[in-house]
C-alpha atoms as a PDB file:
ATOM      1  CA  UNK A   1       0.019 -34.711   2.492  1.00  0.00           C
ATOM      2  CA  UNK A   2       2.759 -31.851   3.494  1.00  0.00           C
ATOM      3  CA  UNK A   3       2.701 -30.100   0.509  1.00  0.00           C
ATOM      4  CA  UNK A   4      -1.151 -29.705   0.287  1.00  0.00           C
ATOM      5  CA  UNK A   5      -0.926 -28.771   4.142  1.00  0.00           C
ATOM      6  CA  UNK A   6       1.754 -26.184   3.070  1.00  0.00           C
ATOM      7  CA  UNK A   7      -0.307 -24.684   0.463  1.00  0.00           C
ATOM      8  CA  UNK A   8      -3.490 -24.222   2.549  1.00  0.00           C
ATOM      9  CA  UNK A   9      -1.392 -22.158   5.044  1.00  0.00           C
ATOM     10  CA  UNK A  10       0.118 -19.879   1.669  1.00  0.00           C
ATOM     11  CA  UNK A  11      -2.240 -19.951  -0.512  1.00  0.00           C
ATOM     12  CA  UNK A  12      -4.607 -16.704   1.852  1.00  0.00           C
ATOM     13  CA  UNK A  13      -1.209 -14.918   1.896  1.00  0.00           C
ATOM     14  CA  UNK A  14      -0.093 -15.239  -1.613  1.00  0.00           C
ATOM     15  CA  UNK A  15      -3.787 -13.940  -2.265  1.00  0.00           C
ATOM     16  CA  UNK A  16      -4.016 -11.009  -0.258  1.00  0.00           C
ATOM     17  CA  UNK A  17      -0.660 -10.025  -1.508  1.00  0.00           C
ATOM     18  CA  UNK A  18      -1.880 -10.117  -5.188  1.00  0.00           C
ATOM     19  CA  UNK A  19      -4.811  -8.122  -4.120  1.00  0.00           C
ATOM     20  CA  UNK A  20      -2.679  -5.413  -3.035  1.00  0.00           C
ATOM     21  CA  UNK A  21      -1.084  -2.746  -5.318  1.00  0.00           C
ATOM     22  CA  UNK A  22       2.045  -2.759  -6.706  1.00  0.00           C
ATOM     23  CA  UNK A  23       4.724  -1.276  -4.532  1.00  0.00           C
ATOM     24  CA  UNK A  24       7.053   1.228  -5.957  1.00  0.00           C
ATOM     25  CA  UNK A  25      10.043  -0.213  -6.433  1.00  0.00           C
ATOM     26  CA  UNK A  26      12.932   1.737  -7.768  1.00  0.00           C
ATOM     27  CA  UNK A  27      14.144   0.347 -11.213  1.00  0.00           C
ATOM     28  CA  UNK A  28      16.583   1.630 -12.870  1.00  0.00           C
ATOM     29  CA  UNK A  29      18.800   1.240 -16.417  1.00  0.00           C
ATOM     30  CA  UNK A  30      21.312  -1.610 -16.879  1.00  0.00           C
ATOM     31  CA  UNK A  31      24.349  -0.069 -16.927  1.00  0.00           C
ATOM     32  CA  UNK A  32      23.967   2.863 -14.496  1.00  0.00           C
ATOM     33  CA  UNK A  33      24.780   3.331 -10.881  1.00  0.00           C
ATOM     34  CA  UNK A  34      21.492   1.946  -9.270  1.00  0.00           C
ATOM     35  CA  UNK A  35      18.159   4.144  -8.193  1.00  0.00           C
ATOM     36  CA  UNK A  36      18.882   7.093  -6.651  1.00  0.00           C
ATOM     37  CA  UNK A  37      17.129   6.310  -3.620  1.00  0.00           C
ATOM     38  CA  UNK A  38      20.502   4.618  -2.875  1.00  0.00           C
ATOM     39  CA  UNK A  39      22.061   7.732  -3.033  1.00  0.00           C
ATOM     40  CA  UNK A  40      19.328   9.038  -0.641  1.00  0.00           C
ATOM     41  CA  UNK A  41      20.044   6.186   1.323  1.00  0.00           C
ATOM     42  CA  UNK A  42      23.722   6.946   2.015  1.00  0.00           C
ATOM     43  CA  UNK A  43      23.662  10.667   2.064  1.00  0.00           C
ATOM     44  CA  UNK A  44      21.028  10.902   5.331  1.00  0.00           C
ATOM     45  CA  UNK A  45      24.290   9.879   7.375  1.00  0.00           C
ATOM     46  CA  UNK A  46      26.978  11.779   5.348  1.00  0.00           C
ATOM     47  CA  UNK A  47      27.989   9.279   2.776  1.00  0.00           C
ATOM     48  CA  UNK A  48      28.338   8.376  -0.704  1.00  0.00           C
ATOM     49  CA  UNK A  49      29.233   5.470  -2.925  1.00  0.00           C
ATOM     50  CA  UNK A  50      32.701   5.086  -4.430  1.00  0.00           C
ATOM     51  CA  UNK A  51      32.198   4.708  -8.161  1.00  0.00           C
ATOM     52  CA  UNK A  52      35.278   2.338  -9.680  1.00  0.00           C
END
């Protein structure tokens, strides 16, 4: 069966990838202009969002 073939083949990855911590992801409040790592992001080459 495919989907019992598929799941052999995912099943290792999706189990290392539990087993590995949490990467930091950068949340940030409904409402507000994103993480600030997009900021970061922009400003390395010079630029900056354009808030509407």
């Amino acid at each position: 069966d495919n989907i019992e073939v598929c799941w052999e083949f995912l099943q290792p990855i999706l189990d290392v990838w539990k087993s590995l911590p949490p990467r930091d992801f950068p949340n940030y409040p409904a409402g507000s202009y994103g993480p600030e790592e997009a900021d970061e992001l922009l400003a390395r080459d010079g630029f900056h969002w354009k808030n509407q």
